[in-house]
PDB file of N, CA and C in Angstrom:
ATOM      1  N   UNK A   1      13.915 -15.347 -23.167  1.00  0.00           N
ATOM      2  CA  UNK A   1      12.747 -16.086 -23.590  1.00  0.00           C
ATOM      3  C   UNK A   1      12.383 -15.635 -25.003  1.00  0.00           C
ATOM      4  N   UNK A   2      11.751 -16.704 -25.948  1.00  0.00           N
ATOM      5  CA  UNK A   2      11.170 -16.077 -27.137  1.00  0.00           C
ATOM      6  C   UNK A   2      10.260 -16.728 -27.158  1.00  0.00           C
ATOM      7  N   UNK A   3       8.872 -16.359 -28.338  1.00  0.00           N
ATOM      8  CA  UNK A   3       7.611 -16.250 -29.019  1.00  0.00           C
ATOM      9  C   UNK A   3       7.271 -17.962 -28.519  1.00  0.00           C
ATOM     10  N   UNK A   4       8.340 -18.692 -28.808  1.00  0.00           N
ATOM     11  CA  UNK A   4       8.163 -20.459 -29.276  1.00  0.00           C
ATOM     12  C   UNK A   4       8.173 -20.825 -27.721  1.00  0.00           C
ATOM     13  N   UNK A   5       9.360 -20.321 -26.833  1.00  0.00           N
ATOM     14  CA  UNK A   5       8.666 -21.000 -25.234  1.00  0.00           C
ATOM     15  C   UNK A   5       7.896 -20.340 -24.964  1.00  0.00           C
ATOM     16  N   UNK A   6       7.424 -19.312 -25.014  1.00  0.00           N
ATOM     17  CA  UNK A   6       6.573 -18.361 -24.388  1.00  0.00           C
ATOM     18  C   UNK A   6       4.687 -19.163 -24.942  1.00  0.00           C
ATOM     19  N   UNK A   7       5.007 -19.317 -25.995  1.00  0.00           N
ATOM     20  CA  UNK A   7       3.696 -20.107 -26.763  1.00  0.00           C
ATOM     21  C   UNK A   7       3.471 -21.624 -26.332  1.00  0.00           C
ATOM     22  N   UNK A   8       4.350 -22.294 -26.223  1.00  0.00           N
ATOM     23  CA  UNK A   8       4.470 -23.905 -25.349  1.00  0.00           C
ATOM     24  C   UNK A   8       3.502 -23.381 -24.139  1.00  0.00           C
ATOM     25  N   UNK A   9       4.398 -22.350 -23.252  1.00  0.00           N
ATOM     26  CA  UNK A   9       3.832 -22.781 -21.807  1.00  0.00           C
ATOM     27  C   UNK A   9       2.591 -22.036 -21.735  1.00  0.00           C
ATOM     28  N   UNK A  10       2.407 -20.916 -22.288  1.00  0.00           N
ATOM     29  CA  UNK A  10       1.033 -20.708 -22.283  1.00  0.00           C
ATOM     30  C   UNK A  10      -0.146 -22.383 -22.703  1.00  0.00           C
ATOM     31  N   UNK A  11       0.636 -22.662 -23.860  1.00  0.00           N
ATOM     32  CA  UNK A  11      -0.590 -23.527 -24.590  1.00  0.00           C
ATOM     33  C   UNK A  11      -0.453 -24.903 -23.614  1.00  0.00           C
ATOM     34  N   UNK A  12       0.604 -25.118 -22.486  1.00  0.00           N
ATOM     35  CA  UNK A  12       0.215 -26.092 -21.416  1.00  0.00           C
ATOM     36  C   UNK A  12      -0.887 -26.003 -20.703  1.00  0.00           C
ATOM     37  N   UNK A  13      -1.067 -25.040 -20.364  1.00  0.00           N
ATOM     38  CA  UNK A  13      -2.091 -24.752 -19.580  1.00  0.00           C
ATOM     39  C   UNK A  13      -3.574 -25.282 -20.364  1.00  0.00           C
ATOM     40  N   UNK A  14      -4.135 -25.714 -19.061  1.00  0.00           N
ATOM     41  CA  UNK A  14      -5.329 -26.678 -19.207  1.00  0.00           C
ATOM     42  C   UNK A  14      -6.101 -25.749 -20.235  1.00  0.00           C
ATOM     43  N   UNK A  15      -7.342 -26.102 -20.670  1.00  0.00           N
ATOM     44  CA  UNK A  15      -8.227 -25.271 -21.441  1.00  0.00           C
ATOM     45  C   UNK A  15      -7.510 -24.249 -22.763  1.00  0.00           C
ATOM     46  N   UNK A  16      -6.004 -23.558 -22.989  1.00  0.00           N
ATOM     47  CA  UNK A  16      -6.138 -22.794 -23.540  1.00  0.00           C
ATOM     48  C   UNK A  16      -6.063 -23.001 -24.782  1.00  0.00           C
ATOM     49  N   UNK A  17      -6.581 -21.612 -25.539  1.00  0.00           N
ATOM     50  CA  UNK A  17      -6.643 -21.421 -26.921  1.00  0.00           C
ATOM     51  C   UNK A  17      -5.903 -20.080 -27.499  1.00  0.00           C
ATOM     52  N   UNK A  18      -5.742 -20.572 -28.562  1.00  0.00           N
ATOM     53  CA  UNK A  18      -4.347 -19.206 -28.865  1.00  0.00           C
ATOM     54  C   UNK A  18      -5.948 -19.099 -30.367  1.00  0.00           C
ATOM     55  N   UNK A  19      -5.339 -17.728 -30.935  1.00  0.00           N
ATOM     56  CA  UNK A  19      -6.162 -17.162 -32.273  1.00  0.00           C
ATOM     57  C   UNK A  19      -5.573 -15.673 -32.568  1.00  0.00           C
ATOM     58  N   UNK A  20      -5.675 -14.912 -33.699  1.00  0.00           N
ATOM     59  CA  UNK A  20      -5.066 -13.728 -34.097  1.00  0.00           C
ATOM     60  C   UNK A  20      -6.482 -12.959 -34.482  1.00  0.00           C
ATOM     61  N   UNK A  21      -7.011 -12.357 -33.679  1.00  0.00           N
ATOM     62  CA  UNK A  21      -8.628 -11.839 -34.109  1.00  0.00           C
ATOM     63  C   UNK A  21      -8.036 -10.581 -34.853  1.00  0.00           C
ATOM     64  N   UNK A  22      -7.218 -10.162 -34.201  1.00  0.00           N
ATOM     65  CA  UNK A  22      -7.087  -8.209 -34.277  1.00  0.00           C
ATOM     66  C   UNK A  22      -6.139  -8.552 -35.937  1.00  0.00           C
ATOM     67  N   UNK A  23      -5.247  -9.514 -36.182  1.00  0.00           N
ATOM     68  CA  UNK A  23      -4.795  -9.031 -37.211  1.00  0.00           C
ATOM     69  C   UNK A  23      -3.135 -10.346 -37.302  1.00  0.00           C
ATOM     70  N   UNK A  24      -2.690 -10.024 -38.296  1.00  0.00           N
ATOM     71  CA  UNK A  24      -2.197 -11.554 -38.540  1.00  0.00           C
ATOM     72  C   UNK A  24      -0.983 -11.972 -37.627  1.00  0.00           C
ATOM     73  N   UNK A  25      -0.516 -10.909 -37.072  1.00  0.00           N
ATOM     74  CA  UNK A  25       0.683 -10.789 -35.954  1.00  0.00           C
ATOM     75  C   UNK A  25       0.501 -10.607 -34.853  1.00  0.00           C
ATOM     76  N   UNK A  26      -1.103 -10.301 -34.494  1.00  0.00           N
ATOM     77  CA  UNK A  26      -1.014 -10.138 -32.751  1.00  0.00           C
ATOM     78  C   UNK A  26      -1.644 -11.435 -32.327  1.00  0.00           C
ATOM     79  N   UNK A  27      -0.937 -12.098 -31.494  1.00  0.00           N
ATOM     80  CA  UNK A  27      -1.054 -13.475 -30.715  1.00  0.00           C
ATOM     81  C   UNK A  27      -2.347 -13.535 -29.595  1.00  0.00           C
ATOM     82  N   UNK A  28      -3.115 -13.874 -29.265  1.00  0.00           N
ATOM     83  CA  UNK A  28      -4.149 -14.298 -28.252  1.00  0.00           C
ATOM     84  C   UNK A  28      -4.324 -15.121 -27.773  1.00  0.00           C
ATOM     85  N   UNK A  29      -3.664 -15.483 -26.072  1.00  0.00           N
ATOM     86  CA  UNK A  29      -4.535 -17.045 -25.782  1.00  0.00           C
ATOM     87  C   UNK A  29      -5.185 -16.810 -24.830  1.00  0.00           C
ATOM     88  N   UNK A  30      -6.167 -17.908 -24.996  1.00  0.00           N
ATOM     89  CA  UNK A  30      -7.409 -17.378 -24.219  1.00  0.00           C
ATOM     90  C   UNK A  30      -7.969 -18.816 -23.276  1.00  0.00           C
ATOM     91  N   UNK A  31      -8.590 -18.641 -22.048  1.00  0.00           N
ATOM     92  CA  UNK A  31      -8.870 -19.774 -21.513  1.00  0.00           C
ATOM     93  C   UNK A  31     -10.888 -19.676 -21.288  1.00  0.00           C
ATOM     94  N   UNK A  32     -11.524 -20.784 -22.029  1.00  0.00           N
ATOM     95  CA  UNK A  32     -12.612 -20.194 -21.570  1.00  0.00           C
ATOM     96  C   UNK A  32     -13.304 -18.637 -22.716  1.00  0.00           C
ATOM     97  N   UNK A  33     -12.747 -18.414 -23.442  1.00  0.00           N
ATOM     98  CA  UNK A  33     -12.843 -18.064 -24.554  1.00  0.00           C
ATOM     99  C   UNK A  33     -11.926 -16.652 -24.251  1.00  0.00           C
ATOM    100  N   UNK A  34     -11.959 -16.426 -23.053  1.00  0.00           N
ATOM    101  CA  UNK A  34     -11.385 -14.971 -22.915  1.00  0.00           C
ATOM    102  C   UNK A  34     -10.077 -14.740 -23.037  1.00  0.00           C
ATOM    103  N   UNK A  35      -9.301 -13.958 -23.342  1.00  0.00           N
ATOM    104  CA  UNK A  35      -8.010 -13.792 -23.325  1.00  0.00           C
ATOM    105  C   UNK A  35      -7.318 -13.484 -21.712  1.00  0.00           C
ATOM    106  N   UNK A  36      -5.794 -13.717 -22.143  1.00  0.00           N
ATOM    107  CA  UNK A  36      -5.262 -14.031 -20.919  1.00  0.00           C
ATOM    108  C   UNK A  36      -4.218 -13.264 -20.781  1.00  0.00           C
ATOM    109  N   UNK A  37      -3.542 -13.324 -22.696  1.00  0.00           N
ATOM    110  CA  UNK A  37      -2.015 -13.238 -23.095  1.00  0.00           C
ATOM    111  C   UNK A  37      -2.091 -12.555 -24.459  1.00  0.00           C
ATOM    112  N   UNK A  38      -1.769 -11.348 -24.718  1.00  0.00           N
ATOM    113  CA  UNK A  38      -1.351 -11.058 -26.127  1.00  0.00           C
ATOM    114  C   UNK A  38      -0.060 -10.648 -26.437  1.00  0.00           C
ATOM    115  N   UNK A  39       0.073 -10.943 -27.511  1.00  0.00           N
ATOM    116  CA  UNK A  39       1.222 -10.290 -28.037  1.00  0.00           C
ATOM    117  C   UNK A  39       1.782 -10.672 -29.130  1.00  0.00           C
ATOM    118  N   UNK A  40       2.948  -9.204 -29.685  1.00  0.00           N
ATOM    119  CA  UNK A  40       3.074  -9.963 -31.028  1.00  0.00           C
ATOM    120  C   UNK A  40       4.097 -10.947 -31.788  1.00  0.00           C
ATOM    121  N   UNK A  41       3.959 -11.791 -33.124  1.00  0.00           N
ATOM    122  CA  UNK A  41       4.864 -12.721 -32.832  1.00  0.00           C
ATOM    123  C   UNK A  41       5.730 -12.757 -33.948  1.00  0.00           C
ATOM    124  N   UNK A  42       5.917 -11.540 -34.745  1.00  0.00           N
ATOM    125  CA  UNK A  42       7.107 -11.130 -35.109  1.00  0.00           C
ATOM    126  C   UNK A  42       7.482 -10.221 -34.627  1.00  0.00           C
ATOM    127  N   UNK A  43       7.494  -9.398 -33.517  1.00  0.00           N
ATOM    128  CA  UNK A  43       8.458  -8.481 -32.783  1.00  0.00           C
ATOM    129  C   UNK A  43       8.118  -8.842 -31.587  1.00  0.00           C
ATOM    130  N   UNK A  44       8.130  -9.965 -30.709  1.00  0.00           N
ATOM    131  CA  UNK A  44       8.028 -10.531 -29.599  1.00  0.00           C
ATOM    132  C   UNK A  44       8.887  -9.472 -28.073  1.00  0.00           C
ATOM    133  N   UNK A  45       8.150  -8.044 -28.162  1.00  0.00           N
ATOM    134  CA  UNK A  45       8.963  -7.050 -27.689  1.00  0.00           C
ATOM    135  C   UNK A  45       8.568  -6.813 -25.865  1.00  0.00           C
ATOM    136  N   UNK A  46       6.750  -7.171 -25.824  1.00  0.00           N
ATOM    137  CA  UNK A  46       6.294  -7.494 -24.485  1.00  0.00           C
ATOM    138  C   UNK A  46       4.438  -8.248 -24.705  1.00  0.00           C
ATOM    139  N   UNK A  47       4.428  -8.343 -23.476  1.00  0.00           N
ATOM    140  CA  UNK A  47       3.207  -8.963 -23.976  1.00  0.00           C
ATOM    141  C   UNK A  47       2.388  -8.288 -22.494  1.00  0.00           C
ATOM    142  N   UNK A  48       1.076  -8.433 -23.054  1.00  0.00           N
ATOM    143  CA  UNK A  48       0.172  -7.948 -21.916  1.00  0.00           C
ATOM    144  C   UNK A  48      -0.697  -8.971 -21.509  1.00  0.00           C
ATOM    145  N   UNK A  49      -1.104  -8.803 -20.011  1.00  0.00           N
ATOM    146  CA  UNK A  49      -1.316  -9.820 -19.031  1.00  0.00           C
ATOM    147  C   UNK A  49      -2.097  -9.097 -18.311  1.00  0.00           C
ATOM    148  N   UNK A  50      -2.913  -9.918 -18.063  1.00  0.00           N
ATOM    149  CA  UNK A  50      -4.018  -9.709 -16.779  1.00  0.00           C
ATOM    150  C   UNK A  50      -3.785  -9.238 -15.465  1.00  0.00           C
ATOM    151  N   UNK A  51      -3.935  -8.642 -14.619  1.00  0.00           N
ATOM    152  CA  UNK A  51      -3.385  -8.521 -13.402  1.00  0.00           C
ATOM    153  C   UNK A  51      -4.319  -7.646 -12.534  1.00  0.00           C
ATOM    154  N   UNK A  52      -4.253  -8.046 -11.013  1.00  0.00           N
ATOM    155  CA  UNK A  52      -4.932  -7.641  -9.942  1.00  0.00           C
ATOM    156  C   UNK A  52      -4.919  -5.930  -9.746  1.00  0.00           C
ATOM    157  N   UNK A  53      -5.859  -5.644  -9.799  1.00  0.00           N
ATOM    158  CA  UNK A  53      -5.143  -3.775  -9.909  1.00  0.00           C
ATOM    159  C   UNK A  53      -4.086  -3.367  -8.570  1.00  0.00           C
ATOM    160  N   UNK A  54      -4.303  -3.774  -7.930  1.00  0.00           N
ATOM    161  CA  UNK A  54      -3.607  -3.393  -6.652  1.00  0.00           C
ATOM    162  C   UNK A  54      -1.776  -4.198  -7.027  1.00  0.00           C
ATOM    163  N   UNK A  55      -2.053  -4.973  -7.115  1.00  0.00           N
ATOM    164  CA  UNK A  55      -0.667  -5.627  -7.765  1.00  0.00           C
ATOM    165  C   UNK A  55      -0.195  -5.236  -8.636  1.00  0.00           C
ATOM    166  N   UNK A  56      -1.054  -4.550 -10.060  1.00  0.00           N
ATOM    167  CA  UNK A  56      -0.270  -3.988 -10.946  1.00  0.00           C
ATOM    168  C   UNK A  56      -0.015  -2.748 -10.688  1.00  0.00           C
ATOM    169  N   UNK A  57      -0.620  -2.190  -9.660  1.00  0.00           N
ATOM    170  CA  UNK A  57       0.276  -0.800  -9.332  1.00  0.00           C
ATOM    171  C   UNK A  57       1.681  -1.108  -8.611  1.00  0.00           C
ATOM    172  N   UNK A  58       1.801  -1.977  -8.158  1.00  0.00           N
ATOM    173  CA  UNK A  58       3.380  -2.204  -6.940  1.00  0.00           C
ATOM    174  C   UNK A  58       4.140  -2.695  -7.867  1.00  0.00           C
ATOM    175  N   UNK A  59       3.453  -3.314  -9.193  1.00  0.00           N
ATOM    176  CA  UNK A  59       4.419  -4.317  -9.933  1.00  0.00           C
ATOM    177  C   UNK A  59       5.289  -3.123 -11.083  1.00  0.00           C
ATOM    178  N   UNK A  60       4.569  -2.117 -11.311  1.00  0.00           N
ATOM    179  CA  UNK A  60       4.775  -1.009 -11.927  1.00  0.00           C
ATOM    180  C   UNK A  60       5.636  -0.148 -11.797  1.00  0.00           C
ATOM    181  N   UNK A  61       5.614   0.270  -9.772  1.00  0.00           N
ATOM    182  CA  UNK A  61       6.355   0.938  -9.527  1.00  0.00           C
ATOM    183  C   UNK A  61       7.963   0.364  -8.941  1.00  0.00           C
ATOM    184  N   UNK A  62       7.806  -0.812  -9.180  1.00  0.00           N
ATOM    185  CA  UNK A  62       8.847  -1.621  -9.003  1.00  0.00           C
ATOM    186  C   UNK A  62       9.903  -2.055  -9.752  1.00  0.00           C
ATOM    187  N   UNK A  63       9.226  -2.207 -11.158  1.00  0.00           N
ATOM    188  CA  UNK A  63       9.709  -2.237 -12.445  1.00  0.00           C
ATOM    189  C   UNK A  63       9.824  -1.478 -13.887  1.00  0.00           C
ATOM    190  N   UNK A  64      10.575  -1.308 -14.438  1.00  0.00           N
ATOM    191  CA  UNK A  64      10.431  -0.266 -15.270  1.00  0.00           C
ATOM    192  C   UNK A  64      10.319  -1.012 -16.630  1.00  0.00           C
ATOM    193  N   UNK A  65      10.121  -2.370 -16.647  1.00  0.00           N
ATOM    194  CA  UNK A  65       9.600  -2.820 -18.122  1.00  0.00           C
ATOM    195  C   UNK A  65       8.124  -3.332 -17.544  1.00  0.00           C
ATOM    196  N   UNK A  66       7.435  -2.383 -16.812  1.00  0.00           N
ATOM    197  CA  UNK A  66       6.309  -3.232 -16.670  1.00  0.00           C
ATOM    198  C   UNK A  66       5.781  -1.809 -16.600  1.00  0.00           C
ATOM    199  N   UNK A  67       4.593  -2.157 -18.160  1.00  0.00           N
ATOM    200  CA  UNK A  67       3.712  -0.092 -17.750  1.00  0.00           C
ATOM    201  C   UNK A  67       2.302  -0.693 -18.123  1.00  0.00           C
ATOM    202  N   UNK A  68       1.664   0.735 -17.781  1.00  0.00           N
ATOM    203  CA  UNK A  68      -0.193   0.203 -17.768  1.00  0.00           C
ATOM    204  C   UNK A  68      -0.542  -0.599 -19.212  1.00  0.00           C
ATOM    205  N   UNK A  69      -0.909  -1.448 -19.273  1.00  0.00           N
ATOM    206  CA  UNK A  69      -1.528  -2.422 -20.591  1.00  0.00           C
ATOM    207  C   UNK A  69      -1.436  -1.090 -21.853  1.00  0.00           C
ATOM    208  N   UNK A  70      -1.047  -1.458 -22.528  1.00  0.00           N
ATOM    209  CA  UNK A  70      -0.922  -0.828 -24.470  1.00  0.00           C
ATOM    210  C   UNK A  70      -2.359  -1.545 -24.642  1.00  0.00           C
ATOM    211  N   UNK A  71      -3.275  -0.282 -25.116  1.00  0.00           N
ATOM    212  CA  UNK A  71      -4.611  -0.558 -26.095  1.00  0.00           C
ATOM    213  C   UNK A  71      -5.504  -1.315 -25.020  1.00  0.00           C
ATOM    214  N   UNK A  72      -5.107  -1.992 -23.430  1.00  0.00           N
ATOM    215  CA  UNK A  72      -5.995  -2.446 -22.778  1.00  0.00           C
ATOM    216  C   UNK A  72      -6.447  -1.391 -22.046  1.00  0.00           C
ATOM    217  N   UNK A  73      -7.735  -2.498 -20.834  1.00  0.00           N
ATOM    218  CA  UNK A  73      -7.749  -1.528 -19.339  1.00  0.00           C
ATOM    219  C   UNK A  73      -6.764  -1.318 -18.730  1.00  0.00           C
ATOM    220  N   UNK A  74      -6.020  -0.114 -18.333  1.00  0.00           N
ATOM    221  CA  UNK A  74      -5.034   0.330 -17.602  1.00  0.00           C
ATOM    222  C   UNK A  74      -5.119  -0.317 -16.371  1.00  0.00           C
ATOM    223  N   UNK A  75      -6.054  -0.504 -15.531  1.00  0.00           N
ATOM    224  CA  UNK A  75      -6.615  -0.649 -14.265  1.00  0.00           C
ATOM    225  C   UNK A  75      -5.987  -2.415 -14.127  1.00  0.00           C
ATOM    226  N   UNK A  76      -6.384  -2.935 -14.868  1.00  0.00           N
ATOM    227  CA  UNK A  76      -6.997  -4.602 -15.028  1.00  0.00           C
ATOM    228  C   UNK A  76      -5.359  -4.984 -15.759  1.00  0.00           C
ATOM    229  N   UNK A  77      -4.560  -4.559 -16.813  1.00  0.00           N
ATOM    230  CA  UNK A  77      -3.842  -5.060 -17.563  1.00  0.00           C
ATOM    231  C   UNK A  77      -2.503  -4.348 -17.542  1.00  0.00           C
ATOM    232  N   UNK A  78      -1.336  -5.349 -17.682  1.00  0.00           N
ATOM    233  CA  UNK A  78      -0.081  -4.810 -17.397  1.00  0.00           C
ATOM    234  C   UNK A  78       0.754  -5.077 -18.703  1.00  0.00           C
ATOM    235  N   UNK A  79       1.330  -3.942 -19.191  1.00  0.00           N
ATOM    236  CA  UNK A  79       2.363  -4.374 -20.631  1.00  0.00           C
ATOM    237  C   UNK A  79       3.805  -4.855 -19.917  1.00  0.00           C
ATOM    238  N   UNK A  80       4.031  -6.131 -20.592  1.00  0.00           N
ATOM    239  CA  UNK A  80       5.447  -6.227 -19.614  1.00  0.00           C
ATOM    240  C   UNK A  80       6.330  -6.624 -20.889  1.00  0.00           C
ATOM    241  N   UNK A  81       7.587  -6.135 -20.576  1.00  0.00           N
ATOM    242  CA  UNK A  81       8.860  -5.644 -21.584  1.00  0.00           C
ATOM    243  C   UNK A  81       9.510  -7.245 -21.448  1.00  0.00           C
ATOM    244  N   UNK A  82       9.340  -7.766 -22.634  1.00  0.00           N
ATOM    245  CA  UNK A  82      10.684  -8.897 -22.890  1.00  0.00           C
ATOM    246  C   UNK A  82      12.052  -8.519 -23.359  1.00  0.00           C
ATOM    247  N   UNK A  83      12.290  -7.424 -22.803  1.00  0.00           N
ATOM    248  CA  UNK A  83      13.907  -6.732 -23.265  1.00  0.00           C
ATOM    249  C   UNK A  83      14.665  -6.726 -22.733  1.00  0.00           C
ATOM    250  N   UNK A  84      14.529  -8.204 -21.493  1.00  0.00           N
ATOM    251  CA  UNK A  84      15.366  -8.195 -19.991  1.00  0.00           C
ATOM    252  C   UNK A  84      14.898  -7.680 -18.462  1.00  0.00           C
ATOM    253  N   UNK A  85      14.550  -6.571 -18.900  1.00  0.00           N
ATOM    254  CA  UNK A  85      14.298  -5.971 -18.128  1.00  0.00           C
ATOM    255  C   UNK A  85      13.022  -5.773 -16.795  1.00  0.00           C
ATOM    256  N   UNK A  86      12.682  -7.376 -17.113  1.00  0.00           N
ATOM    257  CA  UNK A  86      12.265  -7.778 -16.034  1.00  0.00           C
ATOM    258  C   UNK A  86      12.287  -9.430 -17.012  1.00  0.00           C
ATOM    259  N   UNK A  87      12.661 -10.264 -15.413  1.00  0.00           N
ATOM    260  CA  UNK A  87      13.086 -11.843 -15.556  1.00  0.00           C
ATOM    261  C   UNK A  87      12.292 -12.779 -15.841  1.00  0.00           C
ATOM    262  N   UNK A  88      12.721 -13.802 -16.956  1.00  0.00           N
ATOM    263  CA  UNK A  88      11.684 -14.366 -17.392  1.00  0.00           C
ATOM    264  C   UNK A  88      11.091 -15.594 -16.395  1.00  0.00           C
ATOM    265  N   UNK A  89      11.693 -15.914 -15.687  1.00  0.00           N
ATOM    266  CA  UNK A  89      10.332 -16.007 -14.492  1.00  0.00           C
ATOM    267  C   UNK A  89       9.758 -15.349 -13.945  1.00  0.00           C
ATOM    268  N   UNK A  90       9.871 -14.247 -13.771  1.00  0.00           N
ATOM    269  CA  UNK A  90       8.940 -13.084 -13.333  1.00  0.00           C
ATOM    270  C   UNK A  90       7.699 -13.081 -14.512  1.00  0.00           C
ATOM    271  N   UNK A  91       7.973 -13.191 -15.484  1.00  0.00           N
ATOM    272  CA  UNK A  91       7.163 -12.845 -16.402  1.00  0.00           C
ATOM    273  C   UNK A  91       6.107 -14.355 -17.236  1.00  0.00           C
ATOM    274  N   UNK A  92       6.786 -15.031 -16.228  1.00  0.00           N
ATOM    275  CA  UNK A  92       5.898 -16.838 -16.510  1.00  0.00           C
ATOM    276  C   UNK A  92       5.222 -17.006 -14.925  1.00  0.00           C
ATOM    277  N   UNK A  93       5.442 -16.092 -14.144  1.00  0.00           N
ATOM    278  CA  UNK A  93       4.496 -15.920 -12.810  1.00  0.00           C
ATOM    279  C   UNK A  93       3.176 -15.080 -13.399  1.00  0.00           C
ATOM    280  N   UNK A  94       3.836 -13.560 -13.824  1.00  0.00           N
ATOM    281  CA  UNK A  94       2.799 -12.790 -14.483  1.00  0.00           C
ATOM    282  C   UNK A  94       1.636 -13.360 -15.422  1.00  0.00           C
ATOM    283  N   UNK A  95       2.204 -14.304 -16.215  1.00  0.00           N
ATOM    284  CA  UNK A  95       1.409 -15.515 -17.039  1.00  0.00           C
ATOM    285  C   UNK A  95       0.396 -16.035 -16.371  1.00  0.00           C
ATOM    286  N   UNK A  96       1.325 -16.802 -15.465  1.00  0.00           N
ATOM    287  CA  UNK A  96       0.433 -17.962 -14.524  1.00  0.00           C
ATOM    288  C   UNK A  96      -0.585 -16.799 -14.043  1.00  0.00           C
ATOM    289  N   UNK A  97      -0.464 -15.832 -13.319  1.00  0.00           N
ATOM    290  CA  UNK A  97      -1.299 -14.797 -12.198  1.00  0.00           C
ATOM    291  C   UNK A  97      -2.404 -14.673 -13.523  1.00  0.00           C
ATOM    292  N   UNK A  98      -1.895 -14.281 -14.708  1.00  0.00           N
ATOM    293  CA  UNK A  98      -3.166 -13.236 -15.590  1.00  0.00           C
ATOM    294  C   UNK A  98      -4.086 -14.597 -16.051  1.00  0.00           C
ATOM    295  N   UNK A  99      -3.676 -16.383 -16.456  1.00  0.00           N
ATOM    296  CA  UNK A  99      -4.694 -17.382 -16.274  1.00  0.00           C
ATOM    297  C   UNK A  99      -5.298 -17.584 -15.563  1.00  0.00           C
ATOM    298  N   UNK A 100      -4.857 -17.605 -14.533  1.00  0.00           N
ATOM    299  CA  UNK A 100      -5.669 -17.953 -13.011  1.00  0.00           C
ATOM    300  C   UNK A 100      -6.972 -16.847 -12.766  1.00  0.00           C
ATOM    301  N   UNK A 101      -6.580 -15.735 -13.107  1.00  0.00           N
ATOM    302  CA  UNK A 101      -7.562 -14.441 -13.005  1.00  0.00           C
ATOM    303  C   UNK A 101      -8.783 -14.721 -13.633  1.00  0.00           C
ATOM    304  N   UNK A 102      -8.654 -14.823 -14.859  1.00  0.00           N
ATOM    305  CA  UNK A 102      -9.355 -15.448 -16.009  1.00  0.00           C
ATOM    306  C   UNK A 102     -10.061 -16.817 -15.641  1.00  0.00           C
ATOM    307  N   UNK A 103      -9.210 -17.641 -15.144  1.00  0.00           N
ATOM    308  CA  UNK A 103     -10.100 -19.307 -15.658  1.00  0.00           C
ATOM    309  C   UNK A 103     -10.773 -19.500 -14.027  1.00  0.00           C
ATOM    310  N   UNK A 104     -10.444 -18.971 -12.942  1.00  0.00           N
ATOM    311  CA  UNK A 104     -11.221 -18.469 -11.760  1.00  0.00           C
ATOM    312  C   UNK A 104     -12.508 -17.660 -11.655  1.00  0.00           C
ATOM    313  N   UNK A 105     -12.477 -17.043 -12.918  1.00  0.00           N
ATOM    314  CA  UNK A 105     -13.668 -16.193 -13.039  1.00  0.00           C
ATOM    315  C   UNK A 105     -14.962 -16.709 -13.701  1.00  0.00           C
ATOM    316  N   UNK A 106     -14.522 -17.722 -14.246  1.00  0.00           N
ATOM    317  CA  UNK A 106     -15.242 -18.811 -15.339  1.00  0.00           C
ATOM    318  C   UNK A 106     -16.279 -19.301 -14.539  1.00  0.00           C
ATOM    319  N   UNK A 107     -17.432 -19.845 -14.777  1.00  0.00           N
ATOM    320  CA  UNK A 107     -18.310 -20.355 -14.238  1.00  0.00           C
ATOM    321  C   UNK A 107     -17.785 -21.585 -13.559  1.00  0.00           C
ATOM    322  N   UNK A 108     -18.238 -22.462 -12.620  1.00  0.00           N
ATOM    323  CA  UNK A 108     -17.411 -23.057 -12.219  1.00  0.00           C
ATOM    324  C   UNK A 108     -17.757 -24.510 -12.890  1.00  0.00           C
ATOM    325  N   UNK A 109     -18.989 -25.072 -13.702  1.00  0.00           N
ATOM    326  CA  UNK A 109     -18.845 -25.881 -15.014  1.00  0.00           C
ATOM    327  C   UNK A 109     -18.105 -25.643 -15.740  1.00  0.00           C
ATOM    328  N   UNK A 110     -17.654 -24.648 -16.490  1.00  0.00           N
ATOM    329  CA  UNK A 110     -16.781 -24.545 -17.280  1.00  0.00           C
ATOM    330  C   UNK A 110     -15.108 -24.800 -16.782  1.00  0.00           C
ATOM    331  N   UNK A 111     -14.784 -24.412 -15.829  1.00  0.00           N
ATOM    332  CA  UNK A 111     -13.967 -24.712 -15.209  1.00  0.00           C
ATOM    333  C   UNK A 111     -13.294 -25.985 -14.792  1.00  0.00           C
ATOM    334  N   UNK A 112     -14.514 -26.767 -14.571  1.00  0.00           N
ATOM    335  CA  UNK A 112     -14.590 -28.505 -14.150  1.00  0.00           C
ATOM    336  C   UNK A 112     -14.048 -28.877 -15.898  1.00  0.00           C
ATOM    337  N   UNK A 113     -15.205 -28.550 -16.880  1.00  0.00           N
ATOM    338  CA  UNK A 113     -14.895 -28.903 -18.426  1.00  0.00           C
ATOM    339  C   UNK A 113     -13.787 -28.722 -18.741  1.00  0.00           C
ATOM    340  N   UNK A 114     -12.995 -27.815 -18.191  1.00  0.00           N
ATOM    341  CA  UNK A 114     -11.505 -27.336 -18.484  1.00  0.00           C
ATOM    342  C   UNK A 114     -10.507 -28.183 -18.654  1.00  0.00           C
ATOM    343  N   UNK A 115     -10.628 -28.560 -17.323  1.00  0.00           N
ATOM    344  CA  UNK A 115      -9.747 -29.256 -16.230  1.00  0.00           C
ATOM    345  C   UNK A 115      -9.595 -30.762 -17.041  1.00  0.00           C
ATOM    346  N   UNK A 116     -11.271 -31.344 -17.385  1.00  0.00           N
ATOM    347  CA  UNK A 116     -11.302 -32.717 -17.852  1.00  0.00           C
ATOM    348  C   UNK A 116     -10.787 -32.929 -18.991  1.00  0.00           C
ATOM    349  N   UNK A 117     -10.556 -31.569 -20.013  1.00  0.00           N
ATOM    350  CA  UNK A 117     -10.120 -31.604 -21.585  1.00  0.00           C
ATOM    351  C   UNK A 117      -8.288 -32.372 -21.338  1.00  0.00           C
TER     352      UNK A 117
END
């Protein structure tokens, strides 16, 4: 997988918005204003994702390109390795799981607004 599908299927998803707050290479999309997905998009090396804490501990000890979120909540966020070493459907599930977290949490107007965009 690289930066360009990885950026499509995020930006399918209903509601989202991509932006570079932190700086001109780190990627953000966000649903609902919050982020979902970062990462960067000239060294497209892993990206970090939202995730259930209980899941990102099994997903962790299961995988060895998947470690506690870089610069996030450890608890809440998972860094996952685009170096193979875990499959890129595995890692467009991880996607889907860290939106859903996010746009579920949303008020549920905003959510409806989402949906209708």
């Amino acid at each position: 997988m690289d930066i360009i599908y990885f950026r499509d299927y995020c930006l399918s998803k209903s509601g989202t918005t991509e932006d570079t707050p932190f700086d001109k290479d780190t990627l953000c999309f966000r649903v609902g204003g919050k982020i979902f997905a970062i990462t960067d998009m000239l060294h497209f090396e892993s990206i970090n994702l939202k995730c259930d804490p209980d899941i990102a501990i099994e997903l962790r000890e299961k995988y060895s390109g998947i470690q506690p979120g870089f610069h996030m909540n450890k608890k809440h966020w998972n860094t996952v390795s685009c170096d193979g070493s875990v499959s890129d459907s595995l890692i467009l599930k991880l996607a889907d799981d860290s939106y859903d977290l996010i746009f579920y949490s949303l008020p549920k107007k905003v959510q409806e607004d989402l949906n209708n965009k």
